[in-house]
PDB file of N, CA and C in Angstrom:
ATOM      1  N   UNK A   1       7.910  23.471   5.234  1.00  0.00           N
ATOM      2  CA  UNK A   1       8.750  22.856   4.226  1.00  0.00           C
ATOM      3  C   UNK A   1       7.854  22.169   3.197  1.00  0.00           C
ATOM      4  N   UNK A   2       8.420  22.393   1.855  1.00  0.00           N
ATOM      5  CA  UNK A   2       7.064  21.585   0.972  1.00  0.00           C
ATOM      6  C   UNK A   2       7.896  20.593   0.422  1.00  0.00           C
ATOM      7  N   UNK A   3       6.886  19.107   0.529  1.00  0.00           N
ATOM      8  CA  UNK A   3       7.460  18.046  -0.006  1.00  0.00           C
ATOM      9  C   UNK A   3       7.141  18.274  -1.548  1.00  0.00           C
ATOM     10  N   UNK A   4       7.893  17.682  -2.187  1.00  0.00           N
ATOM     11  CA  UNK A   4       7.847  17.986  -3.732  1.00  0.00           C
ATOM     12  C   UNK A   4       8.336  16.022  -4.542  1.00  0.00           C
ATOM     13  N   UNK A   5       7.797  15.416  -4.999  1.00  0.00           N
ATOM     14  CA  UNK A   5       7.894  13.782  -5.544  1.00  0.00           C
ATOM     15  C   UNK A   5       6.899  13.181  -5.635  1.00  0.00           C
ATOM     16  N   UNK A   6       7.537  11.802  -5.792  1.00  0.00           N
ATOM     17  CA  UNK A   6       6.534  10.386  -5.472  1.00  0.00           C
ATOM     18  C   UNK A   6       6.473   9.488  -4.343  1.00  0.00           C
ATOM     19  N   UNK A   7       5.882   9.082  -4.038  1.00  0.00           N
ATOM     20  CA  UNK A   7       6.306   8.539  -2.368  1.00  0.00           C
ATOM     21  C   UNK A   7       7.298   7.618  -3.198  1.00  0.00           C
ATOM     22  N   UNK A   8       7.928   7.152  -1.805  1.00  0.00           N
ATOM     23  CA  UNK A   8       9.095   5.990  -2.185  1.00  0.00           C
ATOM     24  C   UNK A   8       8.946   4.454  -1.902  1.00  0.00           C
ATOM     25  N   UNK A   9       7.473   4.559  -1.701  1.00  0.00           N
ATOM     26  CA  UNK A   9       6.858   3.305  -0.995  1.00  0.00           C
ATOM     27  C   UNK A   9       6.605   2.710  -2.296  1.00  0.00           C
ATOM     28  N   UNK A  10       5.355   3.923  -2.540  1.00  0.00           N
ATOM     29  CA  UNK A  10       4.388   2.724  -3.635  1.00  0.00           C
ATOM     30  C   UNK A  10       4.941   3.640  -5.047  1.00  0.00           C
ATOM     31  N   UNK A  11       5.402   4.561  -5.318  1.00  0.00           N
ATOM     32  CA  UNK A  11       6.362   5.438  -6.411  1.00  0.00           C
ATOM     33  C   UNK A  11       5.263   5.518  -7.394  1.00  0.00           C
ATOM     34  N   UNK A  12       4.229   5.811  -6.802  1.00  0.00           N
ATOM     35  CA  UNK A  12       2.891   6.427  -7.935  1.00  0.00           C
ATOM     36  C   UNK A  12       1.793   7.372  -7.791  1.00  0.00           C
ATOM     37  N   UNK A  13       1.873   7.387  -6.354  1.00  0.00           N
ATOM     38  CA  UNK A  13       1.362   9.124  -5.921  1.00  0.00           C
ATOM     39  C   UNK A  13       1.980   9.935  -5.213  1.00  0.00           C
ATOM     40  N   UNK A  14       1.545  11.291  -5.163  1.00  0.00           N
ATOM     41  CA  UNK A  14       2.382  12.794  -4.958  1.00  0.00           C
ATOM     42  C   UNK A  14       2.993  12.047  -3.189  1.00  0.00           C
ATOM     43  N   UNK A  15       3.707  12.917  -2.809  1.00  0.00           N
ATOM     44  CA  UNK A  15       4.233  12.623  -1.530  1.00  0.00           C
ATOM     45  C   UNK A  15       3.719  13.705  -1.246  1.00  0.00           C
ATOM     46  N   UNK A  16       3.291  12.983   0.327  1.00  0.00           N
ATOM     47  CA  UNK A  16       2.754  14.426   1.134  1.00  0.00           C
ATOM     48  C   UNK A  16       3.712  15.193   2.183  1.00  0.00           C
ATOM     49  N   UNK A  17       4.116  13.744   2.652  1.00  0.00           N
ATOM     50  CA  UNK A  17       4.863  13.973   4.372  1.00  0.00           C
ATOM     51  C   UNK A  17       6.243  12.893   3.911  1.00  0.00           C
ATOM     52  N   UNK A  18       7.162  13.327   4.989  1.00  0.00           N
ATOM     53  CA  UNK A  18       8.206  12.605   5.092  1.00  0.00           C
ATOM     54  C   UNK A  18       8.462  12.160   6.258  1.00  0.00           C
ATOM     55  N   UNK A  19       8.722  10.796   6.598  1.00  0.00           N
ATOM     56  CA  UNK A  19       9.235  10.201   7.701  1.00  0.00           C
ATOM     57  C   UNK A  19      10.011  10.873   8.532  1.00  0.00           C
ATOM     58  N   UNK A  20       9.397  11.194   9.895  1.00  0.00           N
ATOM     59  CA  UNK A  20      10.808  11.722  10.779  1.00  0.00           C
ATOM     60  C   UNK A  20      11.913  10.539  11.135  1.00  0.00           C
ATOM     61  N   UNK A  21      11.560   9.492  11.105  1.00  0.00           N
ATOM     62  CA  UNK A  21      12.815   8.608  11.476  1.00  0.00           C
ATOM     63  C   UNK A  21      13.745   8.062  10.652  1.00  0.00           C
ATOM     64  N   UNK A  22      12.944   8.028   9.119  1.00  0.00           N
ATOM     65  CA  UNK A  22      14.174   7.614   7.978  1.00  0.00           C
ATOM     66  C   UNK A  22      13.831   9.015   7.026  1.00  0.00           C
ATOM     67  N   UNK A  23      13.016   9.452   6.990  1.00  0.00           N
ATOM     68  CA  UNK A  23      13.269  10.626   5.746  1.00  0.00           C
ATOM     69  C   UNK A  23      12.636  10.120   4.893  1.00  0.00           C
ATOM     70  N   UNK A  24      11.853   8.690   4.785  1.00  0.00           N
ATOM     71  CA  UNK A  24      11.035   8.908   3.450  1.00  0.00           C
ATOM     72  C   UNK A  24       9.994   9.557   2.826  1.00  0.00           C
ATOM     73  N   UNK A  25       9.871  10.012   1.823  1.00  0.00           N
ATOM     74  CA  UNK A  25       8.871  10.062   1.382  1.00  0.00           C
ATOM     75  C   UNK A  25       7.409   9.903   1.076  1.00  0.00           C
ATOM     76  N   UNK A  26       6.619   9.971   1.916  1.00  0.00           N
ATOM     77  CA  UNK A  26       5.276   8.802   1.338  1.00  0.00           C
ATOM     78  C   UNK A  26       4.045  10.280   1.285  1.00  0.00           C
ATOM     79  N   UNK A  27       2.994   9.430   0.556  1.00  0.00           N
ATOM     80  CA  UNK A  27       1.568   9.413   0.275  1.00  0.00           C
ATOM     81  C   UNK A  27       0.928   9.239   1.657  1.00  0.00           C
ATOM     82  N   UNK A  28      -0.015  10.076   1.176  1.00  0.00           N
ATOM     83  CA  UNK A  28      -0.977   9.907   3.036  1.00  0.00           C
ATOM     84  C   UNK A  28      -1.561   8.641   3.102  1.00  0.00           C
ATOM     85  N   UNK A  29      -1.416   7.325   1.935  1.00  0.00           N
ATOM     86  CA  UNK A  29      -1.628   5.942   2.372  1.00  0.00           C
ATOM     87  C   UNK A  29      -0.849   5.633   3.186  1.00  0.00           C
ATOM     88  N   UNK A  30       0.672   6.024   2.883  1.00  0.00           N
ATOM     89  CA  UNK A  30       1.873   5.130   3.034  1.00  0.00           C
ATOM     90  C   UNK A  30       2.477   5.884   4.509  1.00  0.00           C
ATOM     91  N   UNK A  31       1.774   6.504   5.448  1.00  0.00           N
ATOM     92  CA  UNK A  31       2.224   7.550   5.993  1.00  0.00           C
ATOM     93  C   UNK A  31       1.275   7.543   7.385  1.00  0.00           C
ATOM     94  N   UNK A  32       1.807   7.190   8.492  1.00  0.00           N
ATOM     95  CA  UNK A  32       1.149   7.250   9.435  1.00  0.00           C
ATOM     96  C   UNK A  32       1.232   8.809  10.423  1.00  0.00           C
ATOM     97  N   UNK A  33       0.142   9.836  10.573  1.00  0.00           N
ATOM     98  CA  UNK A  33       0.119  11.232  11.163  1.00  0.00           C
ATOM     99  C   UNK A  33       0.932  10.751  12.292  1.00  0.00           C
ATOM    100  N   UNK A  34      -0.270  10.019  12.964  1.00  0.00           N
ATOM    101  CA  UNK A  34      -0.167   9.839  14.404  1.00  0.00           C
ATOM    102  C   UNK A  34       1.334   9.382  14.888  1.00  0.00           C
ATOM    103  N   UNK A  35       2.056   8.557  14.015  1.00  0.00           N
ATOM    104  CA  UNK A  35       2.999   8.553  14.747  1.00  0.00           C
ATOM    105  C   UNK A  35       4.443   9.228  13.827  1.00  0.00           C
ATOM    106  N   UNK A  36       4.080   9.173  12.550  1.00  0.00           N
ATOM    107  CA  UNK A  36       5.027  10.607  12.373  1.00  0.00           C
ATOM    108  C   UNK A  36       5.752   9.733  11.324  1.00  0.00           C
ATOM    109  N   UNK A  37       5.129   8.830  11.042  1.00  0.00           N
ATOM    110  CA  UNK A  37       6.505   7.763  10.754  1.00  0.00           C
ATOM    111  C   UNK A  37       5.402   7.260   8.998  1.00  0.00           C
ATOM    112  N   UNK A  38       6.754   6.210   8.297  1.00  0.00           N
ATOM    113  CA  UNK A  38       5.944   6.061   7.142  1.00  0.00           C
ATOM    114  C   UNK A  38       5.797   4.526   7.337  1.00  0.00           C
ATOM    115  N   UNK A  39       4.945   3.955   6.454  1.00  0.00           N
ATOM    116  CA  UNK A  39       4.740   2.410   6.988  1.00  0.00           C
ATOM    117  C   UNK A  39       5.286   1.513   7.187  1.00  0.00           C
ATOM    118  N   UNK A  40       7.068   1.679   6.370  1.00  0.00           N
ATOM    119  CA  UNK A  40       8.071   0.891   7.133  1.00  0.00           C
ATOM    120  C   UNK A  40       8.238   0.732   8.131  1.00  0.00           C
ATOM    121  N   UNK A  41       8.723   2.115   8.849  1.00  0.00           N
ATOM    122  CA  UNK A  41       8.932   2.353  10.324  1.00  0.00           C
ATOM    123  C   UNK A  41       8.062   2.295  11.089  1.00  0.00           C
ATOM    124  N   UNK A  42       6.323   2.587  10.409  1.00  0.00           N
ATOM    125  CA  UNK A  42       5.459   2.167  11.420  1.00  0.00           C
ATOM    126  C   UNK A  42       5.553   0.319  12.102  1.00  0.00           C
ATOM    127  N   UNK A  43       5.811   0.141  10.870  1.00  0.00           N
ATOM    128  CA  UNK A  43       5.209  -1.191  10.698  1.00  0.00           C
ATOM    129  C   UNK A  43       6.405  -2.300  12.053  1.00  0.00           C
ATOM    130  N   UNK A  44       7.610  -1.582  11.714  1.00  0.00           N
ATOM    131  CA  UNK A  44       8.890  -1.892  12.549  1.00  0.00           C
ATOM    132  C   UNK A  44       8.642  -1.336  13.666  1.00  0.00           C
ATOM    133  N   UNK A  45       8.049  -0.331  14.247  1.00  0.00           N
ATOM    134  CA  UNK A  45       7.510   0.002  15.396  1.00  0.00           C
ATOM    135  C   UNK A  45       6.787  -0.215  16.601  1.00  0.00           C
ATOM    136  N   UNK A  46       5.757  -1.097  15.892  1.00  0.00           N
ATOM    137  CA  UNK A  46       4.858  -1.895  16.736  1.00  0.00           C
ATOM    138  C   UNK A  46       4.912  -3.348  15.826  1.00  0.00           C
ATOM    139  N   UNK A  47       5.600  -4.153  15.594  1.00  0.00           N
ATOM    140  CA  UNK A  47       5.554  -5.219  14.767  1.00  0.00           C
ATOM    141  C   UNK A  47       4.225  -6.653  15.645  1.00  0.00           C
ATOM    142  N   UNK A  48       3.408  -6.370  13.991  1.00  0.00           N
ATOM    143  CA  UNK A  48       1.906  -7.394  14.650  1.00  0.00           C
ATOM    144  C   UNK A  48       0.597  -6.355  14.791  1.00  0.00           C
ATOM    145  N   UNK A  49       0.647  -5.137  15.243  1.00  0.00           N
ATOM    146  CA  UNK A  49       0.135  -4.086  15.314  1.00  0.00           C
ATOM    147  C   UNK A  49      -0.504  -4.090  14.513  1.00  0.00           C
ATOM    148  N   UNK A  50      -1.838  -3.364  14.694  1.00  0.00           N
ATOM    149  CA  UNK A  50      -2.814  -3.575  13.370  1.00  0.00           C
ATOM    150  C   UNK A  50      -3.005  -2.112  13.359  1.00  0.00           C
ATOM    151  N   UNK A  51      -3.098  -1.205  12.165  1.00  0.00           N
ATOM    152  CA  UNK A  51      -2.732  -0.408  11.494  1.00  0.00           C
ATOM    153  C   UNK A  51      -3.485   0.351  10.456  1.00  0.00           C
ATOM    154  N   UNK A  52      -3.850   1.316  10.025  1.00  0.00           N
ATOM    155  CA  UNK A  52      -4.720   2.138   9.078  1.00  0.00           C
ATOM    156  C   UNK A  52      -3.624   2.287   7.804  1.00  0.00           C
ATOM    157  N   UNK A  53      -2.380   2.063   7.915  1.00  0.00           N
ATOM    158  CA  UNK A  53      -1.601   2.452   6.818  1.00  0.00           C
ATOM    159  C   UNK A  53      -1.309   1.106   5.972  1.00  0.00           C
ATOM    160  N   UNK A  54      -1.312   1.528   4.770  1.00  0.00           N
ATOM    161  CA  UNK A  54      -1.452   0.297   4.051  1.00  0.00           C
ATOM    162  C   UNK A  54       0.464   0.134   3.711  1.00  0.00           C
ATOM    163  N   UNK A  55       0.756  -1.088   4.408  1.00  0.00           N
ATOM    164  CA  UNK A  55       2.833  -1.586   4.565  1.00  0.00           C
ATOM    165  C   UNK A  55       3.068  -2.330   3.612  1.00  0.00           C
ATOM    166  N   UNK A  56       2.069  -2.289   2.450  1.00  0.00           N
ATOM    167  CA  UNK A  56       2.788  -2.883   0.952  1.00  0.00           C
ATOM    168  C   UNK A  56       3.214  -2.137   0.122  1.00  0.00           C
ATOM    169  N   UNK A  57       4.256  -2.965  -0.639  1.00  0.00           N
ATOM    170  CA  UNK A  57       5.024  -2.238  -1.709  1.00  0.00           C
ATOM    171  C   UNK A  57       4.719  -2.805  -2.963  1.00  0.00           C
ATOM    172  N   UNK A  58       4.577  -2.026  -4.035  1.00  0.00           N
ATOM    173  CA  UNK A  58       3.898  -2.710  -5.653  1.00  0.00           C
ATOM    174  C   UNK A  58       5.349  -2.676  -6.285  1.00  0.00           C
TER     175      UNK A  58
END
């Protein structure tokens, strides 16, 4: 499936992947492989968890 946008995180680079648990959109910043998820849901996932994905929004 090809993602085609802007992530919906930071809404200024291409989207790569989409969240399996909400469907968003994100950038391979905003976008964790390993767990499939984007940095919202990462971030809600393990809350405190320290993390490679950057969970701010501009």
């Amino acid at each position: 499936m090809s993602i085609s946008g802007l992530c919906q995180i930071c809404e200024s680079r291409e989207a790569q992947e989409r969240c399996t648990n909400c469907g968003t959109l994100a950038c391979e910043k905003h976008y964790d492989r390993g767990k499939g998820l984007c940095a919202d849901c990462a971030a809600q996932a393990d809350p405190g968890q320290e993390s490679d994905v950057d969970i701010h929004r501009f």
